[in-house]
C-alpha atoms as a PDB file:
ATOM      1  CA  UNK A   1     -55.057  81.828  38.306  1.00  0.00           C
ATOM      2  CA  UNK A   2     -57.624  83.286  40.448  1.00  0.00           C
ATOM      3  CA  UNK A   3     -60.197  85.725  39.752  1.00  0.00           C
ATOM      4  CA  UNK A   4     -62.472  86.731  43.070  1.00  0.00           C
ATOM      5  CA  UNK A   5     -63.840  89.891  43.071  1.00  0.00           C
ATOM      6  CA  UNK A   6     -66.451  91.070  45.508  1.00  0.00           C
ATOM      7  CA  UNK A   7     -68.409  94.152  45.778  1.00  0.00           C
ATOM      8  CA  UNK A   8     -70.515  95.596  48.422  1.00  0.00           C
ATOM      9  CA  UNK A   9     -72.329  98.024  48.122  1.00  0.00           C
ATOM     10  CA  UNK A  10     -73.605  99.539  52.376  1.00  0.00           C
ATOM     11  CA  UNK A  11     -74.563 103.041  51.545  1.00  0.00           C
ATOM     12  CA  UNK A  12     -77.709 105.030  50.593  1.00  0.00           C
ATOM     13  CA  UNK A  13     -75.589 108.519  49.614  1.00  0.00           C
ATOM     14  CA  UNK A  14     -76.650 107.539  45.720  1.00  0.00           C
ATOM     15  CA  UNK A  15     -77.380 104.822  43.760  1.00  0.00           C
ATOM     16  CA  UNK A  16     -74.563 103.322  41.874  1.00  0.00           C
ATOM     17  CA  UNK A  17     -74.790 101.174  39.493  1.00  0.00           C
ATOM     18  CA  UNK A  18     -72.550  97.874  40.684  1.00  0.00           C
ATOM     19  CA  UNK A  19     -72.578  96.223  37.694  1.00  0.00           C
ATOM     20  CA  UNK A  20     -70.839  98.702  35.390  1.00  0.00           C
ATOM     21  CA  UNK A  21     -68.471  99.797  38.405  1.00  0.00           C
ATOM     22  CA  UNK A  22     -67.606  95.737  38.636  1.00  0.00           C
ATOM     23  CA  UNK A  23     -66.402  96.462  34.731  1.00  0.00           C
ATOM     24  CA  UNK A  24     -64.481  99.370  35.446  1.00  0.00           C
ATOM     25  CA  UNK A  25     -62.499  97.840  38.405  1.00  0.00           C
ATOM     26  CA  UNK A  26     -61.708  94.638  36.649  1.00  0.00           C
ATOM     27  CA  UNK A  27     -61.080  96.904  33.114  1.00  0.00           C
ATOM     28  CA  UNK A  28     -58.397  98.669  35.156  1.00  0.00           C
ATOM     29  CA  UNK A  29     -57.084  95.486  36.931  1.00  0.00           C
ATOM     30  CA  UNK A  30     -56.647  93.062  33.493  1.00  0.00           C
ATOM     31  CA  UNK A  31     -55.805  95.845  30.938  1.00  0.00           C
ATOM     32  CA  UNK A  32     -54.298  98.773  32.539  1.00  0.00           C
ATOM     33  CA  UNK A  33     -52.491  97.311  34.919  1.00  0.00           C
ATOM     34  CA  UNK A  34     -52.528  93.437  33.807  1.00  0.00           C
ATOM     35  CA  UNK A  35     -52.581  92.139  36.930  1.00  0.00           C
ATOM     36  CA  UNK A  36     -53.315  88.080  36.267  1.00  0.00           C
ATOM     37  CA  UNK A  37     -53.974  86.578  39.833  1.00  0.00           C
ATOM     38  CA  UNK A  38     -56.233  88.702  42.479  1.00  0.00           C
ATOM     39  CA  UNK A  39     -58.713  88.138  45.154  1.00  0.00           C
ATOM     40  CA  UNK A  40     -60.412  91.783  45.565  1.00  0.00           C
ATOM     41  CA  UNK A  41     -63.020  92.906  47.776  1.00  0.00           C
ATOM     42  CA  UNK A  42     -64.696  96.795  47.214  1.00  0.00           C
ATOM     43  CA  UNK A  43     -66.966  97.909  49.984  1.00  0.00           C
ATOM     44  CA  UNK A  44     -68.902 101.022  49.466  1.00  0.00           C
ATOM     45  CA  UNK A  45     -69.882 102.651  52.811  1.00  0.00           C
ATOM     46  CA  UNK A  46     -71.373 105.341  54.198  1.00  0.00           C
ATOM     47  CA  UNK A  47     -69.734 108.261  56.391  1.00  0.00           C
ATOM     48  CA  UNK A  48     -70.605 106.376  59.646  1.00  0.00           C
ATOM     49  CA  UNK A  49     -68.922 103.284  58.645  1.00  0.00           C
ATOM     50  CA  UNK A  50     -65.554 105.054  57.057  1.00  0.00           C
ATOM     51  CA  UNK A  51     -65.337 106.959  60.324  1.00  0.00           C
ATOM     52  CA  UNK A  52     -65.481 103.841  62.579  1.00  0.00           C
ATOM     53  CA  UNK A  53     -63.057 101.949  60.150  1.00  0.00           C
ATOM     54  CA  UNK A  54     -60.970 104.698  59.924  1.00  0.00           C
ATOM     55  CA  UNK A  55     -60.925 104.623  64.219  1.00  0.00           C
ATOM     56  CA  UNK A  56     -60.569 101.110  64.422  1.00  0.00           C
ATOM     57  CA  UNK A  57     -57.796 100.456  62.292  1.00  0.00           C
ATOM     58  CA  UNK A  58     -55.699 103.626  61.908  1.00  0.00           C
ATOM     59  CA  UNK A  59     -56.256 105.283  64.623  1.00  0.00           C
ATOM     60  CA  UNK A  60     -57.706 108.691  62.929  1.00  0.00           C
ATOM     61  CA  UNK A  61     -60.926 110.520  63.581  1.00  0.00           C
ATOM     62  CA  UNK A  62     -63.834 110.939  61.264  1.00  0.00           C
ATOM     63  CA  UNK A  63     -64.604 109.908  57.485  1.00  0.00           C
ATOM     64  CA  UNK A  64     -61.779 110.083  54.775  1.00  0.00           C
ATOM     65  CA  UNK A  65     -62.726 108.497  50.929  1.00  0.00           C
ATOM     66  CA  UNK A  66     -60.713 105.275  50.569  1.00  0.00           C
ATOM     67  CA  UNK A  67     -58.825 102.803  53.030  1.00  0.00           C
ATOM     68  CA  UNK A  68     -56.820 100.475  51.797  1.00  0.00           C
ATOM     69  CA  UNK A  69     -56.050  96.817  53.177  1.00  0.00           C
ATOM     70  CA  UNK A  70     -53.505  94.560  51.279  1.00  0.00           C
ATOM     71  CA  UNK A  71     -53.670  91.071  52.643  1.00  0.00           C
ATOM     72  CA  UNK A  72     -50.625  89.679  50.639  1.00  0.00           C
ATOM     73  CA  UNK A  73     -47.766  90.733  53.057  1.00  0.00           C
ATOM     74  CA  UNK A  74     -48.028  89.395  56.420  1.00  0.00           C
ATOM     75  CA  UNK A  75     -45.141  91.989  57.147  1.00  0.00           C
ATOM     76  CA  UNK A  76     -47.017  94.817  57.160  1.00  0.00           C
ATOM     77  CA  UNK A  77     -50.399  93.647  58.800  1.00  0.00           C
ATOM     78  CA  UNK A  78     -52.431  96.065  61.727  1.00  0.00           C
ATOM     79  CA  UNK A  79     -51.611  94.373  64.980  1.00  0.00           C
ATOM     80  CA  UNK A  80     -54.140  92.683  66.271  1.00  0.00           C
ATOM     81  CA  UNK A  81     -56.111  92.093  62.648  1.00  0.00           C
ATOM     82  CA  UNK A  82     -55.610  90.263  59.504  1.00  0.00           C
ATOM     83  CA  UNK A  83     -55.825  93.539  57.921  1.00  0.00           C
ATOM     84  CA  UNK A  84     -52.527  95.608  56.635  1.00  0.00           C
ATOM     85  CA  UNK A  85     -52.684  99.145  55.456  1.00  0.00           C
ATOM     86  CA  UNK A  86     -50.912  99.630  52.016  1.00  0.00           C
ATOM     87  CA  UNK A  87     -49.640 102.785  53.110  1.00  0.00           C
ATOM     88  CA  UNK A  88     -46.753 101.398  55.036  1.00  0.00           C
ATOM     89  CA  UNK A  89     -45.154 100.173  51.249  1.00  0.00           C
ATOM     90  CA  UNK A  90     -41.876 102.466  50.468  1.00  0.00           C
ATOM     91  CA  UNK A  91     -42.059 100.692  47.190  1.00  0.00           C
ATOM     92  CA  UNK A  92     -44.249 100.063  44.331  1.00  0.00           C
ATOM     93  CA  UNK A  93     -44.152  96.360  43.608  1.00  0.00           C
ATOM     94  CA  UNK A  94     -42.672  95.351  40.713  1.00  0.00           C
ATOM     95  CA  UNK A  95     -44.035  93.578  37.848  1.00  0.00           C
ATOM     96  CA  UNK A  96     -42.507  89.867  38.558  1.00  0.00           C
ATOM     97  CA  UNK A  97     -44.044  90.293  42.215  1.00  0.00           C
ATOM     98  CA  UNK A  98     -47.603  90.941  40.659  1.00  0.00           C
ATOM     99  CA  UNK A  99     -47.352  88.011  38.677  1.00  0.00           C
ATOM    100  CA  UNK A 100     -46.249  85.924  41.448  1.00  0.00           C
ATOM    101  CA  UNK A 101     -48.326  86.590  43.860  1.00  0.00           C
ATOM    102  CA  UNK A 102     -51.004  88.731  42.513  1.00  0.00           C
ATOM    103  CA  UNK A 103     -53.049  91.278  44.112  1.00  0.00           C
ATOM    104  CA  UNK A 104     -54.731  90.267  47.461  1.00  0.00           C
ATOM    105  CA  UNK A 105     -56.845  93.426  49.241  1.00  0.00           C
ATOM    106  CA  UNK A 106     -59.738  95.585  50.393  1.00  0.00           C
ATOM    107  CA  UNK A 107     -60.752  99.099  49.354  1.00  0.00           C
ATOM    108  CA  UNK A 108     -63.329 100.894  51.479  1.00  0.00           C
ATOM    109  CA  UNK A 109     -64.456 103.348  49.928  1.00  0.00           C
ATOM    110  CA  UNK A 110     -66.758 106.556  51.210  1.00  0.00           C
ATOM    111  CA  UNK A 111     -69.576 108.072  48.836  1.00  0.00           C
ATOM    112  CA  UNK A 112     -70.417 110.709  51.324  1.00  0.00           C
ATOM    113  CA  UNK A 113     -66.995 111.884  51.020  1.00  0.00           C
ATOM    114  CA  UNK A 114     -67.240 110.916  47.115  1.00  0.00           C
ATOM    115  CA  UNK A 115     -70.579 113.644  46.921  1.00  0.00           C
ATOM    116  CA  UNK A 116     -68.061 116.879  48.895  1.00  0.00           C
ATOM    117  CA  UNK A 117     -65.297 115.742  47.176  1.00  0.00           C
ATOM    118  CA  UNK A 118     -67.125 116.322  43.575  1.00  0.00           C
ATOM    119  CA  UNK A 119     -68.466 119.362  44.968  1.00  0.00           C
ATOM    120  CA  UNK A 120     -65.154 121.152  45.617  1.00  0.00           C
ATOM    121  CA  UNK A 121     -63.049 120.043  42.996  1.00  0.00           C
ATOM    122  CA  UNK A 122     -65.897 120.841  40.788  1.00  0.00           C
ATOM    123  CA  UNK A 123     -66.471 117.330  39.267  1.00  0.00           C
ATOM    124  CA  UNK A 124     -69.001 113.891  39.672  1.00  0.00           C
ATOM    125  CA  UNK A 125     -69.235 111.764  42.125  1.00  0.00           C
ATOM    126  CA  UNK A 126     -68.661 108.801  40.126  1.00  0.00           C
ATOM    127  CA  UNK A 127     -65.451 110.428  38.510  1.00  0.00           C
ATOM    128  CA  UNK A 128     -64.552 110.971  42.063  1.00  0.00           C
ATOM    129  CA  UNK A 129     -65.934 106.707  43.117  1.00  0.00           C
ATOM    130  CA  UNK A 130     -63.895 105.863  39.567  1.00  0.00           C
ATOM    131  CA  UNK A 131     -60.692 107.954  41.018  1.00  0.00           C
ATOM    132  CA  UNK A 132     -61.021 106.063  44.525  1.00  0.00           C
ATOM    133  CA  UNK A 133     -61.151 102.609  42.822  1.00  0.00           C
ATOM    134  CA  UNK A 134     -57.890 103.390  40.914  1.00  0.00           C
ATOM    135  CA  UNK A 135     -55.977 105.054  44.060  1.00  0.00           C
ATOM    136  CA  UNK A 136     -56.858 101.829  46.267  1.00  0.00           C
ATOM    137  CA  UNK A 137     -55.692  99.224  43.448  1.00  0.00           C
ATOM    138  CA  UNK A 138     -52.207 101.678  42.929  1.00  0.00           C
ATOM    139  CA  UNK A 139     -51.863 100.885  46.773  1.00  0.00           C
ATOM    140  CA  UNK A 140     -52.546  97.311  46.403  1.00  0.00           C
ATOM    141  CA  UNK A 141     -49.778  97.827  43.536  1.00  0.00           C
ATOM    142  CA  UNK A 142     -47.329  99.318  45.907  1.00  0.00           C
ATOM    143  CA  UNK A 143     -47.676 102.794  45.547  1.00  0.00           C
ATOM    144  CA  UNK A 144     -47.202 105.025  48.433  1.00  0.00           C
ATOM    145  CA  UNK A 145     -48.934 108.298  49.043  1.00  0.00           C
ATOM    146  CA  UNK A 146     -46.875 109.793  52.699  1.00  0.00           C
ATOM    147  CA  UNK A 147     -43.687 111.322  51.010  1.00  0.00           C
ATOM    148  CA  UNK A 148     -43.895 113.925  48.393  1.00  0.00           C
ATOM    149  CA  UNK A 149     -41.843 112.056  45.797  1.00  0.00           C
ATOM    150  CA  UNK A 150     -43.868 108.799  45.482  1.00  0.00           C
ATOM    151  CA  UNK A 151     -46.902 110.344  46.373  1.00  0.00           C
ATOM    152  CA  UNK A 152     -46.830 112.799  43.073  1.00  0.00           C
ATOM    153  CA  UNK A 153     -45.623 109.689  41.084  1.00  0.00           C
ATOM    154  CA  UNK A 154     -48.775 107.781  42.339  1.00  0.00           C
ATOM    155  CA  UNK A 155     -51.204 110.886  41.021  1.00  0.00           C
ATOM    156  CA  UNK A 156     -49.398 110.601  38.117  1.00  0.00           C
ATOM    157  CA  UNK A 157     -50.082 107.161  37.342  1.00  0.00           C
ATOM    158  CA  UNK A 158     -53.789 107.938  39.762  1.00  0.00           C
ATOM    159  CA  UNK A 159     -54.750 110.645  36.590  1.00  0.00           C
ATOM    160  CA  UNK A 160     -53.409 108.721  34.050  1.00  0.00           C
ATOM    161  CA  UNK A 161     -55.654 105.357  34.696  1.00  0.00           C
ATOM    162  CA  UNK A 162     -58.551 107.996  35.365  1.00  0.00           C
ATOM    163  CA  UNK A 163     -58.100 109.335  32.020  1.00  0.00           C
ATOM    164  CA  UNK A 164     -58.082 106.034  30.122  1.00  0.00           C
ATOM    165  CA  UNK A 165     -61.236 105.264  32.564  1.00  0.00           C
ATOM    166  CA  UNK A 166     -63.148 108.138  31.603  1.00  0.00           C
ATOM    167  CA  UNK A 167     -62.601 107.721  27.856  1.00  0.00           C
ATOM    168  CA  UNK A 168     -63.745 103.755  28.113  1.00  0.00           C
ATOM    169  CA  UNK A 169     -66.740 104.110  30.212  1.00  0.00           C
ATOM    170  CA  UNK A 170     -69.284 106.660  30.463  1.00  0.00           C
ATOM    171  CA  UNK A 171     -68.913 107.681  34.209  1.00  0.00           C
ATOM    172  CA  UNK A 172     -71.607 109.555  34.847  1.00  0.00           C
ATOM    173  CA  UNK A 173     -73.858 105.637  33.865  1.00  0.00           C
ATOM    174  CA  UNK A 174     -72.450 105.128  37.513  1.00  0.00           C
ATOM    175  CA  UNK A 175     -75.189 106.624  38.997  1.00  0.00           C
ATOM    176  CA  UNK A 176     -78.255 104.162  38.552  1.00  0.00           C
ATOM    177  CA  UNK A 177     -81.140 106.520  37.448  1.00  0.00           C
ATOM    178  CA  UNK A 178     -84.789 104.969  38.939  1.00  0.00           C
ATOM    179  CA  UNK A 179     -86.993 103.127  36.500  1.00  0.00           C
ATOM    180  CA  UNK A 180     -89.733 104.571  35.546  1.00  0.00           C
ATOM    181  CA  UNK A 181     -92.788 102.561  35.850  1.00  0.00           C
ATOM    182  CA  UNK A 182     -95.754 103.313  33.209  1.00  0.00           C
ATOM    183  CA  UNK A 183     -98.678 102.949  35.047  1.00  0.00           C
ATOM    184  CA  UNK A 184    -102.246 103.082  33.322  1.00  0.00           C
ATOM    185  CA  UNK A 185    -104.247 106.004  34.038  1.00  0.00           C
ATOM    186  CA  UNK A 186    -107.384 106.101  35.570  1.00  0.00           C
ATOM    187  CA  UNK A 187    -109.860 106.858  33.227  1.00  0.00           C
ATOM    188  CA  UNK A 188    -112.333 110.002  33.999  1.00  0.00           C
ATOM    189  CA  UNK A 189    -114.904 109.114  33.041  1.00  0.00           C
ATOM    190  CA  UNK A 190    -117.906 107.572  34.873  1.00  0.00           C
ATOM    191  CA  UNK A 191    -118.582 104.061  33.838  1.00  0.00           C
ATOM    192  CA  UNK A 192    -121.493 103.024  31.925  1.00  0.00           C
ATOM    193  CA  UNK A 193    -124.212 101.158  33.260  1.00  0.00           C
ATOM    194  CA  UNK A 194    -125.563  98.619  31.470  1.00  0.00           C
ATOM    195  CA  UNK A 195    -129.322  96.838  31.810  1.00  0.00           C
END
């Protein structure tokens, strides 16, 4: 069985704490959706870097707040790349297929667009970086967003995961705070002189 999991984290939009979103993702892989085998990587980007992966591989203009790329069917790889864009599943896969092969991908995923997002649906950014995680891993599951039947299914099962998230970890703990250093205080007054 393998376990690889690798998280970058390329942005300067806020300062997430890594560690606890590494629990979350691999909380939501092994228990909510008890996936065995996978070899995950999670890059968090800036706007400038989503728009330019966003050109390069799909084609589309400007930032959006997660790609996808599932590397475990050759069938559906960008031409040109080793990369393939979940997207193109009409399918989710099933369960036996998971446990076969397990889960082989890429999320990118945009905190600029995690920050506007928050601001107009009126939540966090790190409910918003938690709902991103759990969209791209649904894709690397087989969901499919284009059509309006599979694509309310997926925010179904999308709200469903956040839900169980949100009640497991404390979301807003995404968001490293600084450390505070205590730093001794200069005294005022003069010192003595001694003869």
């Amino acid at each position: 069985m393998s376990h690889t999991f690798s998280l970058r984290n390329r942005q300067r939009v806020r300062r997430v704490d890594t560690r606890l979103l590494r629990q979350l993702t691999l909380h939501v892989l092994r228990r909510e959706l008890k996936i065995g085998t996978f070899e995950l990587a999670i890059h968090l980007v800036g706007a400038r870097e989503m728009a330019q992966v966003n050109w390069d591989f799909l084609q589309h203009e400007g930032s959006t707040d997660v790609i996808t790329f599932d590397h475990s069917n050759p069938e559906f790889r960008v031409p040109g790349s080793d990369f393939r864009v979940a997207d193109g599943v009409d399918e989710p896969r099933t369960r036996n297929v998971m446990v076969e092969t397990g889960l082989h991908g890429e999320l990118f995923i945009c905190l600029d667009d995690a920050v506007k997002q928050a601001r107009e649906f009126r939540t966090t950014w790190q409910g918003e970086l938690a709902r991103y995680v759990i969209h791209g891993l649904l894709h690397l599951c087989g969901h499919d967003d284009l059509s309006p039947g599979p694509r309310r299914a997926m925010k179904r099962e999308e709200n469903r995961l956040v839900r169980l998230v949100a009640k497991e970890f404390a979301l807003a703990q995404l968001e490293m705070r600084p450390v505070k250093v205590k730093t001794r205080r200069p005294s005022l007054q003069k010192p003595s002189s001694k003869r």
